[in-house]
N, C-alpha and C. Protein backbone atom coordinates (compact mmCIF):
# COMPACT_ATOMS: atom_id res chain seq x y z
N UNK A 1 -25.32 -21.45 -14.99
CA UNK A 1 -25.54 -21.21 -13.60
C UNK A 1 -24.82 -19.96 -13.12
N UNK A 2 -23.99 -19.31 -13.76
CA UNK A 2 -23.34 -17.76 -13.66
C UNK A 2 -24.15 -16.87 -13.70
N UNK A 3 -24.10 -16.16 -12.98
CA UNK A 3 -24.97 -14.77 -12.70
C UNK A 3 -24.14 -13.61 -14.00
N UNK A 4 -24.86 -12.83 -13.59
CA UNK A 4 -24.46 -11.25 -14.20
C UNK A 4 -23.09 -10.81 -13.57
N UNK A 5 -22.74 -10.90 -12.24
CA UNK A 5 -21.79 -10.52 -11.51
C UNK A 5 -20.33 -11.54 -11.44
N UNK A 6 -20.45 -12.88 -11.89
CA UNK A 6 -19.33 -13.72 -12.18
C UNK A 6 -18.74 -12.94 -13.08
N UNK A 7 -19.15 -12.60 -14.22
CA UNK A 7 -18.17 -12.20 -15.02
C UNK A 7 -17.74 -10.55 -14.91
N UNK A 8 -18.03 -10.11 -14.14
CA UNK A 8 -18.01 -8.66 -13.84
C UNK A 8 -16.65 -7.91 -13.96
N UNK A 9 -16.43 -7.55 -14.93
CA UNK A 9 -15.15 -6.63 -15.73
C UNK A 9 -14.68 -5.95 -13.90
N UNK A 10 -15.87 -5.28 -13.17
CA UNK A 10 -15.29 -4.16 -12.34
C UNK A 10 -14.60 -5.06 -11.12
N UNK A 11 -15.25 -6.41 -10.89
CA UNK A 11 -14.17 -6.71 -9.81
C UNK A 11 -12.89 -7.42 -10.33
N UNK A 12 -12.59 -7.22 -11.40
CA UNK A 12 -11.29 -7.64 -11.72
C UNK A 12 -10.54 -6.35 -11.52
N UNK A 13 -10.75 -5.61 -12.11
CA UNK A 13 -10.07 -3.95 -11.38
C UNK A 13 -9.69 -3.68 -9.97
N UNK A 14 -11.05 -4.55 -9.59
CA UNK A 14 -10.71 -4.15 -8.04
C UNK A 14 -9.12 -5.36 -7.98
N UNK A 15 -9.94 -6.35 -8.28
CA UNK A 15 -8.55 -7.29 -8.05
C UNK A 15 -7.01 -7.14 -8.27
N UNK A 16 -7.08 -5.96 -9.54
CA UNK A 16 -5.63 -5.88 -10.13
C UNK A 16 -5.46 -4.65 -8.90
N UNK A 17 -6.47 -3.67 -8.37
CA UNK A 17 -6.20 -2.36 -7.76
C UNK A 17 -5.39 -3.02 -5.91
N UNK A 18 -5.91 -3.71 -5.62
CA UNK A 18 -5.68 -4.82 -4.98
C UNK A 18 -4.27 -5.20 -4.75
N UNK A 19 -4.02 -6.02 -5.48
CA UNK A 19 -2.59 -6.88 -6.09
C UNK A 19 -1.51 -5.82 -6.49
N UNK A 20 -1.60 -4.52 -6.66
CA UNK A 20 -0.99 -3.57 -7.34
C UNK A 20 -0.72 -2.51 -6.39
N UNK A 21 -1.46 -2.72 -4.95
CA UNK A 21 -0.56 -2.47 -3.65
C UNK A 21 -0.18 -3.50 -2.88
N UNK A 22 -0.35 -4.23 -2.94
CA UNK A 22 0.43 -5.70 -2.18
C UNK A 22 1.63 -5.27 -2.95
N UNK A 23 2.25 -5.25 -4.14
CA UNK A 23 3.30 -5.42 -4.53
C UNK A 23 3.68 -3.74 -3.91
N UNK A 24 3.13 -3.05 -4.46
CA UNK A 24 3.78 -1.84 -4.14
C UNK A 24 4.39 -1.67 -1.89
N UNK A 25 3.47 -2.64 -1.23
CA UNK A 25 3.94 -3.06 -0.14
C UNK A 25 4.71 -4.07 0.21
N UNK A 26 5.33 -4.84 -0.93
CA UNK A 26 6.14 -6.14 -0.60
C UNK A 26 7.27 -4.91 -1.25
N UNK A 27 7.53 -3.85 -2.25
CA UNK A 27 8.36 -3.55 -2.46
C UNK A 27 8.75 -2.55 -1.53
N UNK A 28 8.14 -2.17 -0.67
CA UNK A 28 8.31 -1.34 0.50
C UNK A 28 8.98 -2.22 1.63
N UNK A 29 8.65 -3.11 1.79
CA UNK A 29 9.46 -3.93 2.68
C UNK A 29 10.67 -4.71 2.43
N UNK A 30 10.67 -4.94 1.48
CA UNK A 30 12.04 -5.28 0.97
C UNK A 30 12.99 -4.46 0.77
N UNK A 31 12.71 -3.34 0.32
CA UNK A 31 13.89 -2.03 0.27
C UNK A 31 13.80 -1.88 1.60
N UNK A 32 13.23 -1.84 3.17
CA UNK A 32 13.38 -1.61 4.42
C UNK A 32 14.43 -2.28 4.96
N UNK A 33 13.83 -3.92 4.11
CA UNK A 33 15.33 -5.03 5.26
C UNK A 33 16.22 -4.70 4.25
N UNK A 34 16.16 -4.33 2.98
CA UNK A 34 17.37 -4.18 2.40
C UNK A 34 18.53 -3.03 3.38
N UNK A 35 17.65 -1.66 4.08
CA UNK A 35 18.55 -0.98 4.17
C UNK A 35 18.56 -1.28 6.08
N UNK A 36 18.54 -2.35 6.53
CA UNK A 36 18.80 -3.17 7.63
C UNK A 36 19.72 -3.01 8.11
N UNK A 37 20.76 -2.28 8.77
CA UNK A 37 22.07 -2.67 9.27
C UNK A 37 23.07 -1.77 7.75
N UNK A 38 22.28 -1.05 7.33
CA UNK A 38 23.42 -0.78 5.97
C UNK A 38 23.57 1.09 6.73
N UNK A 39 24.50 1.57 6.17
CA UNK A 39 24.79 3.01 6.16
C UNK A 39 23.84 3.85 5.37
N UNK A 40 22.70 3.96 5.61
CA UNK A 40 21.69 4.82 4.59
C UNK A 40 22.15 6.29 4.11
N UNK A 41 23.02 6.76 4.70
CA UNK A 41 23.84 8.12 4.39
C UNK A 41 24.69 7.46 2.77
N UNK A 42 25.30 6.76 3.11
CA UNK A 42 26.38 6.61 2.50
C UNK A 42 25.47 5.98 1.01
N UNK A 43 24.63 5.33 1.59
CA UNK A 43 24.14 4.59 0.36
C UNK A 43 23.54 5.57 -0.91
N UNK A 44 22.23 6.35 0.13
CA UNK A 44 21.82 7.92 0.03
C UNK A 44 22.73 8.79 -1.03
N UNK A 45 24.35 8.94 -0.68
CA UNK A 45 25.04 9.65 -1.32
C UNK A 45 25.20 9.17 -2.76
N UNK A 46 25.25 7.63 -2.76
CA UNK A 46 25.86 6.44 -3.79
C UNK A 46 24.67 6.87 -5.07
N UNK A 47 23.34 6.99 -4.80
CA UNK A 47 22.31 7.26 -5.58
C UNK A 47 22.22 8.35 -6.03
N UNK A 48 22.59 9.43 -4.74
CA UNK A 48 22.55 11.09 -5.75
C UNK A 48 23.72 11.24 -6.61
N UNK A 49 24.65 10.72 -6.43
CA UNK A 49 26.33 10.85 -7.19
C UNK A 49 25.54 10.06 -8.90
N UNK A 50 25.10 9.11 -8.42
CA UNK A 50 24.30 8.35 -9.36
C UNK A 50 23.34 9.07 -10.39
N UNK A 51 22.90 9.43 -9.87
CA UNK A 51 21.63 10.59 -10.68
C UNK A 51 22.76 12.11 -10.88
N UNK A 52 23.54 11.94 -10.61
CA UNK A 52 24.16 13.10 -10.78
C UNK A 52 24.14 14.61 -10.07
N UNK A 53 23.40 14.49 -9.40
CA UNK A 53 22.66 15.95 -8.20
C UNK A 53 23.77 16.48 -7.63
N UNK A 54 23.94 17.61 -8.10
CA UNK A 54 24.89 18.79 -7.02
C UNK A 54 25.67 18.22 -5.87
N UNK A 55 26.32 17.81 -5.40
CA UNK A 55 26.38 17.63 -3.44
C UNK A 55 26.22 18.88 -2.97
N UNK A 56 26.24 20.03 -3.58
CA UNK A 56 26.12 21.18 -3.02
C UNK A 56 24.48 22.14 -2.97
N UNK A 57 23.64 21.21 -3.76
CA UNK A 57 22.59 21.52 -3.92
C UNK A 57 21.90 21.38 -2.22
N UNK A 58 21.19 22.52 -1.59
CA UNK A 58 20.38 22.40 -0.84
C UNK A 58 19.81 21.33 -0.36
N UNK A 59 18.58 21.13 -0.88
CA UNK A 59 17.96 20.67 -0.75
C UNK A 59 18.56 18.49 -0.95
N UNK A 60 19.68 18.47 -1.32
CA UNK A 60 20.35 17.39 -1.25
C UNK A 60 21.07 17.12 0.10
N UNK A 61 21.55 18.40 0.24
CA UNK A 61 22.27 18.47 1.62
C UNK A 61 21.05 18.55 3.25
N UNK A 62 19.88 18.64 3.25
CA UNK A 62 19.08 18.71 3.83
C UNK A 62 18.45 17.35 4.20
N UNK A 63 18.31 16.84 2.92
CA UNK A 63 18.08 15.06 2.77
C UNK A 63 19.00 14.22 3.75
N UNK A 64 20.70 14.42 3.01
CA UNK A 64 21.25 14.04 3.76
C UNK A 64 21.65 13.92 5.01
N UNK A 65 21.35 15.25 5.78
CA UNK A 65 21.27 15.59 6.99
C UNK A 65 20.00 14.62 7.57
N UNK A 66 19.28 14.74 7.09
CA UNK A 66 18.17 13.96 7.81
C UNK A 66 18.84 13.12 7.78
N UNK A 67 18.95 12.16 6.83
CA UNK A 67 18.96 10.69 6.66
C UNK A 67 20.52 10.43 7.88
N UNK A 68 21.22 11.35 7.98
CA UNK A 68 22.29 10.89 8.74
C UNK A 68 21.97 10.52 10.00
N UNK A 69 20.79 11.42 10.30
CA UNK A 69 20.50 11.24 12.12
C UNK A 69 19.52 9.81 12.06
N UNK A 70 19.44 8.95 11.22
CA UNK A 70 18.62 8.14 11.30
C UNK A 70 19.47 6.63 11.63
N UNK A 71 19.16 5.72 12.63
CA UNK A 71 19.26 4.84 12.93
C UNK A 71 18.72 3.60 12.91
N UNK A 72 19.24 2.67 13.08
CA UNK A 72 18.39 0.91 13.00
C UNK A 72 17.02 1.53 13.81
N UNK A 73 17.56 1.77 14.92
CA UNK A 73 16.47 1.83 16.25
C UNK A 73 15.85 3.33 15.94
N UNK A 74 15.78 4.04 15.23
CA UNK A 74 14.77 4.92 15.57
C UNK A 74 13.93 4.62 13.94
N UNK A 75 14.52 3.99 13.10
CA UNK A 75 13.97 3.44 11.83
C UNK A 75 12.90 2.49 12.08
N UNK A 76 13.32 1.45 13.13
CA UNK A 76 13.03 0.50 13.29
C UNK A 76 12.36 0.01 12.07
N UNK A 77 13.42 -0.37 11.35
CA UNK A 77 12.94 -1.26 10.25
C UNK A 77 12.04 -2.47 10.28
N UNK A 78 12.95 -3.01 11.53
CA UNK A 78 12.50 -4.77 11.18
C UNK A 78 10.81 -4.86 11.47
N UNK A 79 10.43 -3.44 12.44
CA UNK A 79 9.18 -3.61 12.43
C UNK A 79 8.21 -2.82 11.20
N UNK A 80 8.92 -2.04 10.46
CA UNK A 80 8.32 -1.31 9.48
C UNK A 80 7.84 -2.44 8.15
N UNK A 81 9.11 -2.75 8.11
CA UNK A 81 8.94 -4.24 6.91
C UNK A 81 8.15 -5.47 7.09
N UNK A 82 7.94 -5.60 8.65
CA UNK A 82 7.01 -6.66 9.22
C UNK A 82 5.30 -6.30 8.71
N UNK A 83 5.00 -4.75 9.10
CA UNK A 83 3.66 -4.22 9.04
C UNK A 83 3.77 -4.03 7.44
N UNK A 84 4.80 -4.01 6.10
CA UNK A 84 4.48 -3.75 4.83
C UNK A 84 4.52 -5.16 4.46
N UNK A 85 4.87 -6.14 4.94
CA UNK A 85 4.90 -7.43 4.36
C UNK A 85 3.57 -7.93 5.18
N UNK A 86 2.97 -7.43 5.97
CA UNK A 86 1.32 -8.08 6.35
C UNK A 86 0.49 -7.62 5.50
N UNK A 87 0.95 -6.30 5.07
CA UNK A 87 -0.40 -5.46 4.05
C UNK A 87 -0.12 -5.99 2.90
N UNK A 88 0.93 -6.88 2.76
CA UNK A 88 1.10 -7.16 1.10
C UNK A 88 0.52 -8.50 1.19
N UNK A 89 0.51 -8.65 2.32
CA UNK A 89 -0.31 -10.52 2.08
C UNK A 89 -1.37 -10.26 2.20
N UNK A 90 -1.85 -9.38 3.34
CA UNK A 90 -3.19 -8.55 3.05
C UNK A 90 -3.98 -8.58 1.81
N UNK A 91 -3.47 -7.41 1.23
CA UNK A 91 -4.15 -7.58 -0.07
C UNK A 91 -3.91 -8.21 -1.37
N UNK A 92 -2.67 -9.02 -1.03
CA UNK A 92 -1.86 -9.87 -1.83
C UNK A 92 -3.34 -11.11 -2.11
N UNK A 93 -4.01 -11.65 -0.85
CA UNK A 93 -5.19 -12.48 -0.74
C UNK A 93 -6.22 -11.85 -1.42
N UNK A 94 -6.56 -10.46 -0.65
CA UNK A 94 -8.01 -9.91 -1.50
C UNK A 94 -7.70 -9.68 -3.23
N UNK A 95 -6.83 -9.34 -3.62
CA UNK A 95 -6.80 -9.58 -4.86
C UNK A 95 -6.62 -10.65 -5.68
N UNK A 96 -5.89 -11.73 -5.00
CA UNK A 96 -6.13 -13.01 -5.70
C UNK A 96 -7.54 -13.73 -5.61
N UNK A 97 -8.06 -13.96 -4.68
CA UNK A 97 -9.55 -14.41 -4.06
C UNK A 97 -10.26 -13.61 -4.73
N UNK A 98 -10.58 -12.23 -4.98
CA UNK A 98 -11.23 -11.51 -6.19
C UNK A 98 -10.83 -11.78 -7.58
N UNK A 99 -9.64 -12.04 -7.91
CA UNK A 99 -9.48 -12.25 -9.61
C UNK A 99 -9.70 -13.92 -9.78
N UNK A 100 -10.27 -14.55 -9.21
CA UNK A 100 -10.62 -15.98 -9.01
C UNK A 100 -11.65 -15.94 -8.72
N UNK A 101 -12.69 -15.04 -8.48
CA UNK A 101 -14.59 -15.12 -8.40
C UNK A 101 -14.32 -15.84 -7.30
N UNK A 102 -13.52 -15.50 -5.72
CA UNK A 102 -13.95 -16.35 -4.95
C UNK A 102 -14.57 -16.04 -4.05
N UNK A 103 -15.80 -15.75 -3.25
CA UNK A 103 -17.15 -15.13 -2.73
C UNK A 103 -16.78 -14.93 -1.45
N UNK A 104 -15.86 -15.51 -0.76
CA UNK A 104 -15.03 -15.33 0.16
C UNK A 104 -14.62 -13.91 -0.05
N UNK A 105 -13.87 -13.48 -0.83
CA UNK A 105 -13.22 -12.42 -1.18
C UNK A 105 -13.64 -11.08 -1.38
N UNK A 106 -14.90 -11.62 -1.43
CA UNK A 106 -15.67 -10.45 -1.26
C UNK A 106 -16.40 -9.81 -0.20
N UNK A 107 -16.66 -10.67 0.54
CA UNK A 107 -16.75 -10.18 1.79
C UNK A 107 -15.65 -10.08 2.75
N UNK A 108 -14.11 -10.86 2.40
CA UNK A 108 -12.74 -10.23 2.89
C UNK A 108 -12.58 -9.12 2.51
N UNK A 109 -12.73 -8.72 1.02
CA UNK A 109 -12.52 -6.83 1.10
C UNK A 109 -13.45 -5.90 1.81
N UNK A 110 -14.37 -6.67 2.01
CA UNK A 110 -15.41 -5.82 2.92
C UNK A 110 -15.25 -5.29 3.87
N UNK A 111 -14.90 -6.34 4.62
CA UNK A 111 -14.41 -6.29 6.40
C UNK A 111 -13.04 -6.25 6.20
N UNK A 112 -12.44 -6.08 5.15
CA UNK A 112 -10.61 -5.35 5.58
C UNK A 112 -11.00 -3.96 5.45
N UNK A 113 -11.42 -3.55 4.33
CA UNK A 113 -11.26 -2.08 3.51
C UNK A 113 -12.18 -1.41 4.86
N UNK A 114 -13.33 -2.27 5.13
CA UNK A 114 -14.06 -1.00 6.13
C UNK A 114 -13.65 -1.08 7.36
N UNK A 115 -12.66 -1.93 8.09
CA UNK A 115 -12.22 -2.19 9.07
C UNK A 115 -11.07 -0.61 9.00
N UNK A 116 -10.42 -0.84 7.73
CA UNK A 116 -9.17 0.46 7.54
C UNK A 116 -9.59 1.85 7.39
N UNK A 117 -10.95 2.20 6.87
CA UNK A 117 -11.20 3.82 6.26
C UNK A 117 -10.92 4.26 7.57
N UNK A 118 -11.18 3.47 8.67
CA UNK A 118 -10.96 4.96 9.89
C UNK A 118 -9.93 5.44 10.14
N UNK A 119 -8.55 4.07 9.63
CA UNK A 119 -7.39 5.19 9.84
C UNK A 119 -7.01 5.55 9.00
N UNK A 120 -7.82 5.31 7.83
CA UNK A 120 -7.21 6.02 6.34
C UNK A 120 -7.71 7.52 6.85
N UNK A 121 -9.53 7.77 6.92
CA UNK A 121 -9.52 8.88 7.76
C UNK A 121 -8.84 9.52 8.36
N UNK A 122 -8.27 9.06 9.18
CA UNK A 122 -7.35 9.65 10.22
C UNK A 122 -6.41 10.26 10.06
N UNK A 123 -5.69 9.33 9.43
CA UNK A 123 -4.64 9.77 8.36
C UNK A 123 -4.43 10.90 7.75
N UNK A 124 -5.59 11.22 6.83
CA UNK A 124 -6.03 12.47 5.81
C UNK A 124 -6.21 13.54 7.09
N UNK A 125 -6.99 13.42 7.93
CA UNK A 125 -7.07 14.56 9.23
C UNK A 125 -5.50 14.71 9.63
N UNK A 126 -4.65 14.32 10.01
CA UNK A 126 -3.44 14.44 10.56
C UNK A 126 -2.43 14.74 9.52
N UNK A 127 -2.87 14.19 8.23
CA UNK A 127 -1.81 15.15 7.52
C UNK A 127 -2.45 15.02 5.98
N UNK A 128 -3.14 15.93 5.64
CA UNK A 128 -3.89 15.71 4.27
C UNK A 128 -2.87 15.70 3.59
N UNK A 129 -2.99 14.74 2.11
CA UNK A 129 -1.86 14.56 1.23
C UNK A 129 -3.50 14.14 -0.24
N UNK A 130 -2.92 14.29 -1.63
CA UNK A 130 -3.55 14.09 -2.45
C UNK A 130 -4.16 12.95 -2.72
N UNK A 131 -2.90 12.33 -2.65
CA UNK A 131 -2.83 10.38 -2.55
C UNK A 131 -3.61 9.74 -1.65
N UNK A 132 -3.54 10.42 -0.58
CA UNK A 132 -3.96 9.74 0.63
C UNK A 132 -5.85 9.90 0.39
N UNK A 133 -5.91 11.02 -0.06
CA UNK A 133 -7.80 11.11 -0.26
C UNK A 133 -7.71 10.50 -1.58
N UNK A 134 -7.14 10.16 -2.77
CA UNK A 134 -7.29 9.23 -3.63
C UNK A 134 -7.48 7.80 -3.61
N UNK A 135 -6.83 7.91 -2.42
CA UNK A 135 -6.84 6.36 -2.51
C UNK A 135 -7.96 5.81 -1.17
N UNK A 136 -8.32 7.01 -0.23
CA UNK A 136 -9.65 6.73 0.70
C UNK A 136 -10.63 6.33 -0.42
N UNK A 137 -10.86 7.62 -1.34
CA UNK A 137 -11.78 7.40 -2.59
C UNK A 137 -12.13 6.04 -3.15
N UNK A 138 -11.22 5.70 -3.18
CA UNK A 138 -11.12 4.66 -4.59
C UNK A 138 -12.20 3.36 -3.58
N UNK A 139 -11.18 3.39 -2.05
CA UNK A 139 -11.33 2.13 -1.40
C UNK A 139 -12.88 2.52 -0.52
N UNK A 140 -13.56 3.48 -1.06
CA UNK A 140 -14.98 3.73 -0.12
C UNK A 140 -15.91 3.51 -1.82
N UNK A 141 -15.34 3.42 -2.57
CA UNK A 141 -16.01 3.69 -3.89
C UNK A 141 -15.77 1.58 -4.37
N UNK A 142 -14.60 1.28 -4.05
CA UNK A 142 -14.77 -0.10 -3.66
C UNK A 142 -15.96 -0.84 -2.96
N UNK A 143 -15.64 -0.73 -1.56
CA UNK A 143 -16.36 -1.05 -0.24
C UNK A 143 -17.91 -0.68 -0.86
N UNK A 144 -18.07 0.34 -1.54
CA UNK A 144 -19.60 0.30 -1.70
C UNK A 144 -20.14 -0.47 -3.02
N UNK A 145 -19.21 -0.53 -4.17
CA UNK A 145 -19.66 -1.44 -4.89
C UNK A 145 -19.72 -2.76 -4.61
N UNK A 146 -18.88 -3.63 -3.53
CA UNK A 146 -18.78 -5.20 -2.84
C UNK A 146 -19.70 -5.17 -2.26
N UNK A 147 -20.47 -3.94 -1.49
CA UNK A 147 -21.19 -4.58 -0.59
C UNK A 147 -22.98 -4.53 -1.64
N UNK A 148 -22.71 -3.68 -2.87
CA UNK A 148 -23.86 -3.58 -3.73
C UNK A 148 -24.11 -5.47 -4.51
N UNK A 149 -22.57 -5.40 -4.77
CA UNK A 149 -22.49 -6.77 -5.66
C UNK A 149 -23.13 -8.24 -4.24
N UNK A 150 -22.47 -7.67 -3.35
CA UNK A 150 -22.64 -8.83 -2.13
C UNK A 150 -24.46 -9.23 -2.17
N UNK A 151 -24.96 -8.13 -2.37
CA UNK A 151 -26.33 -8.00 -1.80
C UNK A 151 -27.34 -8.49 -2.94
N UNK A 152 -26.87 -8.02 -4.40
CA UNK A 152 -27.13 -8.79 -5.07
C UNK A 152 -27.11 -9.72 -5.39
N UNK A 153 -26.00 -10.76 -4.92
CA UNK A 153 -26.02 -11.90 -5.24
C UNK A 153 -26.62 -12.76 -3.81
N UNK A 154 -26.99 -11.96 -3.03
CA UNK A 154 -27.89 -12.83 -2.04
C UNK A 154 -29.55 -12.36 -2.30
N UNK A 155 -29.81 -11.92 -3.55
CA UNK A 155 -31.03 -11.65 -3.74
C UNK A 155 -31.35 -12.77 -4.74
């Protein structure tokens, strides 16, 4: 009673592509509350001393300068880690519900991923970065194979 598309090698990709930013966003939020209330200068310094980097190197001293003028409240962590721990359950779901053939899931990546290209769009307009059109790519090159697979399996 399995179709052609149950066993489909490509939405497991999608699933791992999926699951493989949920984590990369649960690890974004956890290093956020980690640096919660901590001295990010000081910590900052603890890592370059660590790696060994100049203190006199430029471009170390520039870092640090930034990072000094930075605060709880202009960081605002607790809300930064709030919005990376939604995207990690986010797609923490679409990738599990996809690596489980669950049909649900496929029309959840549908209406997440196309709900997001506009501010992934947006995004790329306001500050083009490589990553950022790699990864529009990937998730419009997604969105069009779910909605190919969707259509097929209502045929």
């Amino acid at each position: 009673m399995s179709n052609k598309t149950d066993s489909d090698p490509f939405l497991r990709v999608i699933a791992v592509f999926k699951l493989v930013k949920a984590a990369l966003f649960l690890g974004a939020g956890v290093g956020l509350l980690h640096l919660f209330n901590k001295d990010v200068e000081h910590r900052l310094q603890h890592v370059l001393d660590h790696l060994h980097v100049d203190p006199e190197n430029r471009y170390a001293k520039a870092l640090l300068d930034q990072v000094g003028k930075w605060t709880n409240t202009n960081l605002k962590l607790a809300g930064l880690s709030a919005v990376s721990f939604f995207y990690a359950g986010l797609f923490g779901t679409e990738g599990t519900g996809l690596f489980l053939r669950k049909r649900w899931a496929e029309w959840f990546v549908v209406i997440v991923t196309g709900s997001l290209l506009p501010l992934e769009i947006y995004e790329i307009f306001h500050r083009v970065t490589g990553l950022k059109i790699v990864v529009t790519a990937i998730n419009l090159v997604v969105l069009g194979y779910l909605i190919v697979v969707i259509r097929r399996k209502k045929a």
